[in-house]
N, C-alpha and C. Protein backbone atom coordinates (compact mmCIF):
# COMPACT_ATOMS: atom_id res chain seq x y z
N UNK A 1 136.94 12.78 222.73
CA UNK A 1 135.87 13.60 223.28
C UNK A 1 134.65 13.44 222.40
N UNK A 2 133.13 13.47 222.69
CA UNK A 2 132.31 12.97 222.46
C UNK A 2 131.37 15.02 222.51
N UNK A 3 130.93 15.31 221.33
CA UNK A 3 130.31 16.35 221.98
C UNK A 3 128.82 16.34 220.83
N UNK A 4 127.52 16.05 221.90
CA UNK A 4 126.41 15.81 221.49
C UNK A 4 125.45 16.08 222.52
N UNK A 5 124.39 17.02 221.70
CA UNK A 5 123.18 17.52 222.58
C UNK A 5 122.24 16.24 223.30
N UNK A 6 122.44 15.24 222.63
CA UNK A 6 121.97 13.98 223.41
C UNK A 6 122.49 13.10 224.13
N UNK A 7 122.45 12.73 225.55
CA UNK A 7 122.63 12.42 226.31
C UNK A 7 123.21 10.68 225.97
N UNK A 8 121.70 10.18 225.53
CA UNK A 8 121.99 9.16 224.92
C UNK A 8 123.02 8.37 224.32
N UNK A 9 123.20 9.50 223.03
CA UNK A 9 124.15 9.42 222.34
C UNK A 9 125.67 9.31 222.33
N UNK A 10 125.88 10.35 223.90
CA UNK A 10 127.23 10.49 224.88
C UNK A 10 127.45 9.26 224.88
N UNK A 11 126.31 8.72 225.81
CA UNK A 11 126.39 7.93 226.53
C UNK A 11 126.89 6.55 225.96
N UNK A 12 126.41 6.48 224.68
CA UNK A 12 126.64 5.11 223.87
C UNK A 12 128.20 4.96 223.23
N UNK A 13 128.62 6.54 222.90
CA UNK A 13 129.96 7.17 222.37
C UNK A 13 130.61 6.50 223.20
N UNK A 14 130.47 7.26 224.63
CA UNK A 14 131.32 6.88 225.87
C UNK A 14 132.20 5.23 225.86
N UNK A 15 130.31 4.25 225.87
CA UNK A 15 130.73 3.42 226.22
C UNK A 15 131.39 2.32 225.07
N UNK A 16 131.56 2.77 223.92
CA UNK A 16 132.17 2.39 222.71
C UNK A 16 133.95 2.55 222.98
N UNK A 17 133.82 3.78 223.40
CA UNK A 17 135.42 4.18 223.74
C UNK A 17 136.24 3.60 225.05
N UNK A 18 135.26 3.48 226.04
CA UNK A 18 135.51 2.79 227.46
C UNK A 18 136.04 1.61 226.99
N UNK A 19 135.29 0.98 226.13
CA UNK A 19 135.43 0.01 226.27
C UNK A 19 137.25 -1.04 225.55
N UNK A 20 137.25 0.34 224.80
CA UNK A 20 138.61 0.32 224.41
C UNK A 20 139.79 0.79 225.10
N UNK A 21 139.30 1.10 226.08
CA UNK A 21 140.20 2.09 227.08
C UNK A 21 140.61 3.29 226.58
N UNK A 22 140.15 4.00 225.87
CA UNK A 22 140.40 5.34 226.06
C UNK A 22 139.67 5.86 226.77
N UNK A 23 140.20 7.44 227.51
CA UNK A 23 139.43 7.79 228.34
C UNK A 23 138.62 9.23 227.80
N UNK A 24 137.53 9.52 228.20
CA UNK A 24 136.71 10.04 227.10
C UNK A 24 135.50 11.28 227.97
N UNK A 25 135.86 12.57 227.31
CA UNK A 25 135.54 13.78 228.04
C UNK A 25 134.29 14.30 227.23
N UNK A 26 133.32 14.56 227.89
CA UNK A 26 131.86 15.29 227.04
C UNK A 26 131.50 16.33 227.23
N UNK A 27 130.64 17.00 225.90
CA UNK A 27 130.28 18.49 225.73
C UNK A 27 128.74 18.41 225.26
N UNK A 28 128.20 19.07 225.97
CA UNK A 28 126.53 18.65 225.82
C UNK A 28 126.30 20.00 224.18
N UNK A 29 127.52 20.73 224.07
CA UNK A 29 126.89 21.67 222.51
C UNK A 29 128.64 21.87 222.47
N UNK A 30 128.39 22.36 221.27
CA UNK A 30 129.60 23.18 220.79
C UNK A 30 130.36 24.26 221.75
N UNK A 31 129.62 25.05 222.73
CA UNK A 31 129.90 25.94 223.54
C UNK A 31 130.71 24.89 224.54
N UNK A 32 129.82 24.24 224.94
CA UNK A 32 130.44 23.53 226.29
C UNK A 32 131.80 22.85 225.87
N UNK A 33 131.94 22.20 224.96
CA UNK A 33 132.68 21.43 224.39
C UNK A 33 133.58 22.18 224.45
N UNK A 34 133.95 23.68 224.03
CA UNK A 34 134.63 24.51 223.95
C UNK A 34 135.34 24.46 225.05
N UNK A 35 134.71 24.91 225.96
CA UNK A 35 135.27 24.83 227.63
C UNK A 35 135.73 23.61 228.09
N UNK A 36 135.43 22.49 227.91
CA UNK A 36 136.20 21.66 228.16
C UNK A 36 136.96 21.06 227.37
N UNK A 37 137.45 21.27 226.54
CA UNK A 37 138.76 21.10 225.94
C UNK A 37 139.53 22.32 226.60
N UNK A 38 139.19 23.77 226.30
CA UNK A 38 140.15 24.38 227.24
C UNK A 38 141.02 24.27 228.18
N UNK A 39 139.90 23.19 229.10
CA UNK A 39 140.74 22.56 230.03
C UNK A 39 141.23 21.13 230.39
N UNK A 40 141.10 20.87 228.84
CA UNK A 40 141.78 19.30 228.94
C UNK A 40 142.53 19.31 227.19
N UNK A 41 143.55 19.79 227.20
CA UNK A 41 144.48 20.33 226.11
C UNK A 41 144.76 18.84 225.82
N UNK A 42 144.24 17.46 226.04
CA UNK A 42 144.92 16.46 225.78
C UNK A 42 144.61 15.63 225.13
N UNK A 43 143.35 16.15 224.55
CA UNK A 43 142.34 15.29 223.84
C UNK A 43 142.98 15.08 222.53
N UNK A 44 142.54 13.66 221.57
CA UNK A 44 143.73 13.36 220.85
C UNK A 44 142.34 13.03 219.63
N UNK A 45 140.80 13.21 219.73
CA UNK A 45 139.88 13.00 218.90
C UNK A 45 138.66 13.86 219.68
N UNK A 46 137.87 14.06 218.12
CA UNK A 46 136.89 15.23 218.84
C UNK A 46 135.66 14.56 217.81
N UNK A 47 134.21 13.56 218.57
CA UNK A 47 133.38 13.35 217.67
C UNK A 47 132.09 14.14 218.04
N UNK A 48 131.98 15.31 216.98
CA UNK A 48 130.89 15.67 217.03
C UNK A 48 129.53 15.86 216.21
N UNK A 49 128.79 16.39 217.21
CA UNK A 49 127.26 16.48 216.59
C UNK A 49 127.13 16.90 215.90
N UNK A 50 126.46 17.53 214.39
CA UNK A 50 126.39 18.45 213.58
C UNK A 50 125.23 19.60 214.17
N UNK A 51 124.34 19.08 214.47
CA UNK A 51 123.14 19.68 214.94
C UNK A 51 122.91 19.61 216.76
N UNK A 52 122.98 20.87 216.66
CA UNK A 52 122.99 21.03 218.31
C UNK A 52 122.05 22.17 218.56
N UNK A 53 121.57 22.62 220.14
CA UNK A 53 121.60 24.15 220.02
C UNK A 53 122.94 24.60 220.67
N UNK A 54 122.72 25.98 221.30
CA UNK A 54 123.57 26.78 221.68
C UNK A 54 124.82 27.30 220.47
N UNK A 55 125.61 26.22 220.41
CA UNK A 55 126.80 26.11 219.34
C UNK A 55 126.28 24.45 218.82
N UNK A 56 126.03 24.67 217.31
CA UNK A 56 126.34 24.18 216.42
C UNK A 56 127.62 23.27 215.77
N UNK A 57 127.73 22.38 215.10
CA UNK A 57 128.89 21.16 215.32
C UNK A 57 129.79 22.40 214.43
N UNK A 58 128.75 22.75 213.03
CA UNK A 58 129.81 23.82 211.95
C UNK A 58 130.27 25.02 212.77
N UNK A 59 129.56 25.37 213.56
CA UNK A 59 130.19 26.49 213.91
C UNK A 59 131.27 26.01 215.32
N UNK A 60 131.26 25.14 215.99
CA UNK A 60 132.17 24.82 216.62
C UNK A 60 133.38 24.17 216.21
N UNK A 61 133.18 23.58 214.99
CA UNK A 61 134.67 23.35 214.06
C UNK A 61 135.63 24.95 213.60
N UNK A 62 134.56 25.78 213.50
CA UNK A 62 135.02 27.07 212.95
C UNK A 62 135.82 27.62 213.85
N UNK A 63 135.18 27.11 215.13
CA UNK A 63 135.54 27.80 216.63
C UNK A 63 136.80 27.16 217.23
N UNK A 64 137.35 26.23 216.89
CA UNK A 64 137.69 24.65 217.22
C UNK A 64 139.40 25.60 216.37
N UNK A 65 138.86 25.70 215.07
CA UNK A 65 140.12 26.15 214.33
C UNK A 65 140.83 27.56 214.62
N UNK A 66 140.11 28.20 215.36
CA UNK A 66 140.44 29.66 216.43
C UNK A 66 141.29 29.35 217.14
N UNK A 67 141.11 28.18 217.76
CA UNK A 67 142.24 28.57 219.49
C UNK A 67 143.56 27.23 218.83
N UNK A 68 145.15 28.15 218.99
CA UNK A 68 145.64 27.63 218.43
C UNK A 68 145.89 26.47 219.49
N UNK A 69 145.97 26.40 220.46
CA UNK A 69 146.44 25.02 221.18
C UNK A 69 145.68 23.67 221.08
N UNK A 70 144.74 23.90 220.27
CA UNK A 70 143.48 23.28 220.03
C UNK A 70 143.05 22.47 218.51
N UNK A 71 143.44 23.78 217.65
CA UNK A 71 143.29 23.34 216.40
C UNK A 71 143.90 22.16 215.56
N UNK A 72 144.56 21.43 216.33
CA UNK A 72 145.42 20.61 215.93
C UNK A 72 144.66 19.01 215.66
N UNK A 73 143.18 19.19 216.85
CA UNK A 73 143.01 18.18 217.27
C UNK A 73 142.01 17.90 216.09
N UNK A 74 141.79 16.56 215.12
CA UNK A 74 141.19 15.60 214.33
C UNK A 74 139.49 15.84 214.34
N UNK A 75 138.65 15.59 213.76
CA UNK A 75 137.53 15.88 214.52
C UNK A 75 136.80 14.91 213.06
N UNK A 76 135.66 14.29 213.79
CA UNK A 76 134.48 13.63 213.45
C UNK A 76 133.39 13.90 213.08
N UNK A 77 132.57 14.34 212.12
CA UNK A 77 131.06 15.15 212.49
C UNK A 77 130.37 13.72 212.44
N UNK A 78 129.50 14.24 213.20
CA UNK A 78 128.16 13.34 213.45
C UNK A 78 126.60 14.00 213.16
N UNK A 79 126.06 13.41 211.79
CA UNK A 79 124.15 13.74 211.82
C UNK A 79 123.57 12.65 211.05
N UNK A 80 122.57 12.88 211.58
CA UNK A 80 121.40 12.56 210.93
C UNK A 80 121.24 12.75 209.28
N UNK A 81 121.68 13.98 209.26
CA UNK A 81 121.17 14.25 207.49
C UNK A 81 122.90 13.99 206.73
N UNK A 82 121.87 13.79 205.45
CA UNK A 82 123.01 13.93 204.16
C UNK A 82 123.64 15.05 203.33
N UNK A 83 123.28 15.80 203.90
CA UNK A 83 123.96 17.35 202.85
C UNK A 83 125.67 17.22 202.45
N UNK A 84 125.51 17.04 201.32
CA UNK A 84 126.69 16.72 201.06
C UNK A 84 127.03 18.63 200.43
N UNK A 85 126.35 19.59 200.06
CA UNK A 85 126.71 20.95 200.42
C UNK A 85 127.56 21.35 201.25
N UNK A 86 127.13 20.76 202.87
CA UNK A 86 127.31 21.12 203.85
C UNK A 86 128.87 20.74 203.99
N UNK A 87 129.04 19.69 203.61
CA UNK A 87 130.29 18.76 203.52
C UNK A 87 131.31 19.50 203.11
N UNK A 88 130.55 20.30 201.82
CA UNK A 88 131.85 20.50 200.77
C UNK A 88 132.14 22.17 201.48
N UNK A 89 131.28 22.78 202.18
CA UNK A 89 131.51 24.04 202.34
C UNK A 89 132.87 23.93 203.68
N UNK A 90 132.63 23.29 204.37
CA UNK A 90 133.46 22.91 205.49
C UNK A 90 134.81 22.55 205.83
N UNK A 91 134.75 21.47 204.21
CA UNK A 91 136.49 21.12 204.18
C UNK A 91 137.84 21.44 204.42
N UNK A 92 137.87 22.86 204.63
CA UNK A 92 138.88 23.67 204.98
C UNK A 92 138.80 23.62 206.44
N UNK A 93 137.74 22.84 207.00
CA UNK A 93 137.98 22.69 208.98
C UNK A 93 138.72 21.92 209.52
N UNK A 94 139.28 20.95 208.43
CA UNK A 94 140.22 19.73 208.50
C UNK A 94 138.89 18.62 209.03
N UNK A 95 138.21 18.74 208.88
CA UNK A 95 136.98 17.70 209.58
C UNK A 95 137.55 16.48 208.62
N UNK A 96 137.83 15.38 209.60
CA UNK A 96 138.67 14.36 208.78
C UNK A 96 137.83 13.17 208.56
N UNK A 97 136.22 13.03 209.13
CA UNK A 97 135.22 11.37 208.61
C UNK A 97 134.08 12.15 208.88
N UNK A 98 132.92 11.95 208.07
CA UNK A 98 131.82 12.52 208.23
C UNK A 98 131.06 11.10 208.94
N UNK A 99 130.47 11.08 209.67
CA UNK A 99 129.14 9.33 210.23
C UNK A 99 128.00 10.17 210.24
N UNK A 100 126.69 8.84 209.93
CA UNK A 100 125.88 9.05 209.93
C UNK A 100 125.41 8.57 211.41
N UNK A 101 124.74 9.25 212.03
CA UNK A 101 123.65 8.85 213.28
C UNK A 101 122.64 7.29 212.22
N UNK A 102 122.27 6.58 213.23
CA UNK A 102 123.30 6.20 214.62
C UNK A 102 124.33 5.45 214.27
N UNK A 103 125.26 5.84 215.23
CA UNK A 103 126.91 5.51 214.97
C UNK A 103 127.11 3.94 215.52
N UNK A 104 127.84 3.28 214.98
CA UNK A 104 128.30 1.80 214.72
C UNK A 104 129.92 1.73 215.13
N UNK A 105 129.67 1.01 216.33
CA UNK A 105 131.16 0.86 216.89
C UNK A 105 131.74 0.58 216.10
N UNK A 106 131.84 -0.83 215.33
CA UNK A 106 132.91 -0.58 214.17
C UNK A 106 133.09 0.13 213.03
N UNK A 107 132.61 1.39 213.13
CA UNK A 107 133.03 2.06 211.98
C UNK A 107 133.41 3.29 212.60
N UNK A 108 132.96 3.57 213.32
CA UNK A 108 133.85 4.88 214.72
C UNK A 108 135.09 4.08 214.77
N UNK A 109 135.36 3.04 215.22
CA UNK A 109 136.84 2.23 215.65
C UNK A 109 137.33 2.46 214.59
N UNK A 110 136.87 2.02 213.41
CA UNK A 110 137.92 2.29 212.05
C UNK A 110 137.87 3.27 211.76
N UNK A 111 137.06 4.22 212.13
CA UNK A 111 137.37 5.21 211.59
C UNK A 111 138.36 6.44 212.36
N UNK A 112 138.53 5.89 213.64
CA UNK A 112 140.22 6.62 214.78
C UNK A 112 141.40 5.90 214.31
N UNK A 113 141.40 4.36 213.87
CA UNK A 113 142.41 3.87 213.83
C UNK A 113 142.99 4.62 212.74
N UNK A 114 142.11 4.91 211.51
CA UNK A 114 142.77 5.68 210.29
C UNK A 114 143.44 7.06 210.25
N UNK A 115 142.48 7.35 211.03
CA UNK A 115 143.04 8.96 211.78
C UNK A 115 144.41 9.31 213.28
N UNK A 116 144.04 8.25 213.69
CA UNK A 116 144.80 8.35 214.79
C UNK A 116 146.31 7.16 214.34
N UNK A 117 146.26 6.52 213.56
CA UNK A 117 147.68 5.67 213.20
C UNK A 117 148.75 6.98 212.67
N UNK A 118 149.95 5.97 213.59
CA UNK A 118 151.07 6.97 213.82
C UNK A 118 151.69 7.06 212.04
């Protein structure tokens, strides 16, 4: 799952993952994102935005670690900036690769294979 206030950005996520054949569900903020995982309990990676409106990437990891059928799932942040503060305050979200915008298929790919190998 791909969850980013830019369209664009989905869009490029998307077609990084398509192209690998996974199949790949989007959240335009943290809120939305919310709701659709609700209803797709099957998601097996979660790359998100740090900076959004509505819900926020930190506060939707916070939110993410609330619902237990949910919390299980791996997650990615994605920004622009370097706050490595931000980094260290968070660690307890299980947030498992931090990327910098803009994201580079091969380093998203390596960076599921590490997370997602059985």
């Amino acid at each position: 799952m791909i969850i980013d206030d830019a369209q664009p950005t989905r869009a490029k996520v998307r077609m990084f993952l398509e192209e690998e054949g996974h199949e790949v569900y989007e959240g335009r903020d943290g809120e939305d994102g919310l709701s659709v995982l609700r209803n797709n309990k099957d998601v097996s990676l979660i790359v998100c935005d740090v900076n959004m409106p509505v819900m926020d990437g930190i506060t939707f990891a916070f939110a993410l670690r609330e619902e237990d059928e949910l919390k299980h799932i791996p997650l990615i942040m994605c920004t622009t900036e370097t706050v490595e503060s931000v980094r260290e305050d968070v660690k307890s979200l299980g947030i498992r690769a931090w990327m910098t915008k803009p994201l580079s298929k091969k380093i998203l790919l390596l960076a599921m294979q590490k997370i997602l190998k059985p």
